[in-house]
C-alpha atoms as a PDB file:
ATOM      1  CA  UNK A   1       0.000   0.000   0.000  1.00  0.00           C
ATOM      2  CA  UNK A   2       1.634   3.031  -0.757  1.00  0.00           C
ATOM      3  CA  UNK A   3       2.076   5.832   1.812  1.00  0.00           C
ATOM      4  CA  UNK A   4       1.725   8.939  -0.944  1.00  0.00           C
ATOM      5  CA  UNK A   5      -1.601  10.252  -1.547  1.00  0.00           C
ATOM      6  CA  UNK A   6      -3.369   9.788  -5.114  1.00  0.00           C
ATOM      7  CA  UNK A   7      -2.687  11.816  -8.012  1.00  0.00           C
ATOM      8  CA  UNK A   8      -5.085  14.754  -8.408  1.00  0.00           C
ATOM      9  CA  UNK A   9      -6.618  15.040 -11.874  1.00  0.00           C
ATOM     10  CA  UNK A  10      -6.188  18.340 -13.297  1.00  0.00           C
ATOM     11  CA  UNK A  11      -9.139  19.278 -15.725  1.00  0.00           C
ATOM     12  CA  UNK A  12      -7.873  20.154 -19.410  1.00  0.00           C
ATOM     13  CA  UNK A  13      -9.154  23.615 -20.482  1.00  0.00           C
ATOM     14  CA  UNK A  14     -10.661  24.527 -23.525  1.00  0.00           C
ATOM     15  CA  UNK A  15      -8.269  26.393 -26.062  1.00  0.00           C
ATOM     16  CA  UNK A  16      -8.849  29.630 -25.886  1.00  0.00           C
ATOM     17  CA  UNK A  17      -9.817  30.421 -29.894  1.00  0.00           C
ATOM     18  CA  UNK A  18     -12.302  27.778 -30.192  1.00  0.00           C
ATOM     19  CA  UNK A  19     -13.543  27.145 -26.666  1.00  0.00           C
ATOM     20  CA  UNK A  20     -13.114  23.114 -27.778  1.00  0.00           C
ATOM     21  CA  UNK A  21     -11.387  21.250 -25.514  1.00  0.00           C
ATOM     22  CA  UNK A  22     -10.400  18.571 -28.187  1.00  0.00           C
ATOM     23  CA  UNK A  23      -8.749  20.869 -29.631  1.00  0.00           C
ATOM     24  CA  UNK A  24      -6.626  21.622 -26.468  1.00  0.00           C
ATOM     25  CA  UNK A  25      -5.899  17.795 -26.406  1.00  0.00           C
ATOM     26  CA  UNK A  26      -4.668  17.594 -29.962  1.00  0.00           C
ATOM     27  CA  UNK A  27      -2.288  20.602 -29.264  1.00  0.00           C
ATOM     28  CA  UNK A  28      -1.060  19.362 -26.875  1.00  0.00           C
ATOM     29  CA  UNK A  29       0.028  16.093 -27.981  1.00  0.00           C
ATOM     30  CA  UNK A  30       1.359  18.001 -30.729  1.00  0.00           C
ATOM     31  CA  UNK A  31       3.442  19.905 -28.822  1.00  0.00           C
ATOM     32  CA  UNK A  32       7.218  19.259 -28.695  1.00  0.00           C
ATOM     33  CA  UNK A  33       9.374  19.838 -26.240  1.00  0.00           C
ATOM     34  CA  UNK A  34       7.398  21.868 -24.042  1.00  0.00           C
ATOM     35  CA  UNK A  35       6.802  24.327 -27.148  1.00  0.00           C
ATOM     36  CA  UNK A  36       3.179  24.795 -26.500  1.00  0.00           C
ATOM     37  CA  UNK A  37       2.943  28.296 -28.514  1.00  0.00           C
ATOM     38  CA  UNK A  38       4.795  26.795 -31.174  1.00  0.00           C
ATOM     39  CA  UNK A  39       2.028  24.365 -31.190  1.00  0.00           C
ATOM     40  CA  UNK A  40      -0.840  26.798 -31.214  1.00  0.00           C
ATOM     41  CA  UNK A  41       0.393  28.861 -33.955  1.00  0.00           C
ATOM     42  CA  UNK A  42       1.245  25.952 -36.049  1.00  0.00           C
ATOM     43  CA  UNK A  43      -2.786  24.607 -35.663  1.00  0.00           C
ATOM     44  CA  UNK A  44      -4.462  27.924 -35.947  1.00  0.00           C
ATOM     45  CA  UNK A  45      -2.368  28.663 -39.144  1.00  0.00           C
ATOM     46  CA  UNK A  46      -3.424  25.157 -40.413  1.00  0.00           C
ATOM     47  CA  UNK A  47      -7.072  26.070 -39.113  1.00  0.00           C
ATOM     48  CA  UNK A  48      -7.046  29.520 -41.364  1.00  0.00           C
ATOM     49  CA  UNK A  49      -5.722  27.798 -44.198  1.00  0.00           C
ATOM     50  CA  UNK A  50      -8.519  25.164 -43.970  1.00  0.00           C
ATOM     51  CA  UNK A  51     -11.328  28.040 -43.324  1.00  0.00           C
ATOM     52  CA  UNK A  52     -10.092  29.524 -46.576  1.00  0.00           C
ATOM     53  CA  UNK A  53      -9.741  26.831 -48.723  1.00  0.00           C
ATOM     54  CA  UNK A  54     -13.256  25.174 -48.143  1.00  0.00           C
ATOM     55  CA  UNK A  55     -15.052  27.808 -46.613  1.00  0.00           C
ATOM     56  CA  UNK A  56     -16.288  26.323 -43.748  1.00  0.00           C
ATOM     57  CA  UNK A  57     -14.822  26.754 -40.039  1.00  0.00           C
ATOM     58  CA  UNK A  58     -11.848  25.210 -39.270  1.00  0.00           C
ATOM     59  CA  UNK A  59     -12.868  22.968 -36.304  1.00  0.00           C
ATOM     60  CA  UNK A  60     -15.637  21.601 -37.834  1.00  0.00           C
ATOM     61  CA  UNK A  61     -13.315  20.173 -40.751  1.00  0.00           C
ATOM     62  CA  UNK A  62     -11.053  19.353 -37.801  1.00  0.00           C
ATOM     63  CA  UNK A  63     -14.005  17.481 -36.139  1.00  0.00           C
ATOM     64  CA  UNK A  64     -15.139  15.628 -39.209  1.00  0.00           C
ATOM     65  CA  UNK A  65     -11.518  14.133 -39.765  1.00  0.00           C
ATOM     66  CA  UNK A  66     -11.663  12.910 -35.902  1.00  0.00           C
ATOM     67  CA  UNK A  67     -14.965  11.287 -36.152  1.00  0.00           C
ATOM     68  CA  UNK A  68     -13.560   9.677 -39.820  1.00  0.00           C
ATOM     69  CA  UNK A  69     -10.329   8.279 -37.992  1.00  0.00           C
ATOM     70  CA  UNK A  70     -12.309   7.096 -35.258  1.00  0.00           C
ATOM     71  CA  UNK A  71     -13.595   3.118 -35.764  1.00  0.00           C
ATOM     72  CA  UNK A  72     -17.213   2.447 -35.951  1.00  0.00           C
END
C-alpha cells in the first residue's frame, strides 16, 4: 500500500480560440518539447488555411476528420 496520496486530476481547459477542448488535447500532444505556442500557432495557421480553402470553419473540418479516424 503506498504511503503517498493519489494523483489529483487536473481538468484540461478549452483552447482559448475555439472554446473546444479537443482541440486543447490535440495541441497538446502536438506539442514538442514543451513548445506549447509553437504548437498553437502551427494549428491555428493550419485552421485559417482550412477556413479559406473550403469555406467552412476550421474545427468543424477538424471534427469531421476525428470522427472519420475514429472506428465504428
Amino acid at each position: 500500500m503506498s504511503r503517498r496520496k493519489k494523483a489529483i486530476k487536473r481538468p484540461i481547459l478549452a483552447d482559448a480560440r475555439y472554446e473546444s477542448q479537443t482541440v486543447s488535447k490535440f495541441i497538446n500532444n502536438m506539442m514538442y518539447a514543451g513548445k506549447k505556442s509553437t504548437a498553437e500557432r502551427v494549428f491555428y495557421e493550419a485552421m485559417d488555411l482550412v477556413e479559406a480553402r473550403t469555406s467552412q470553419s476550421g474545427v468543424n473540418v477538424f471534427k469531421q476528420a476525428l470522427a472519420n479516424l475514429k472506428p465504428v
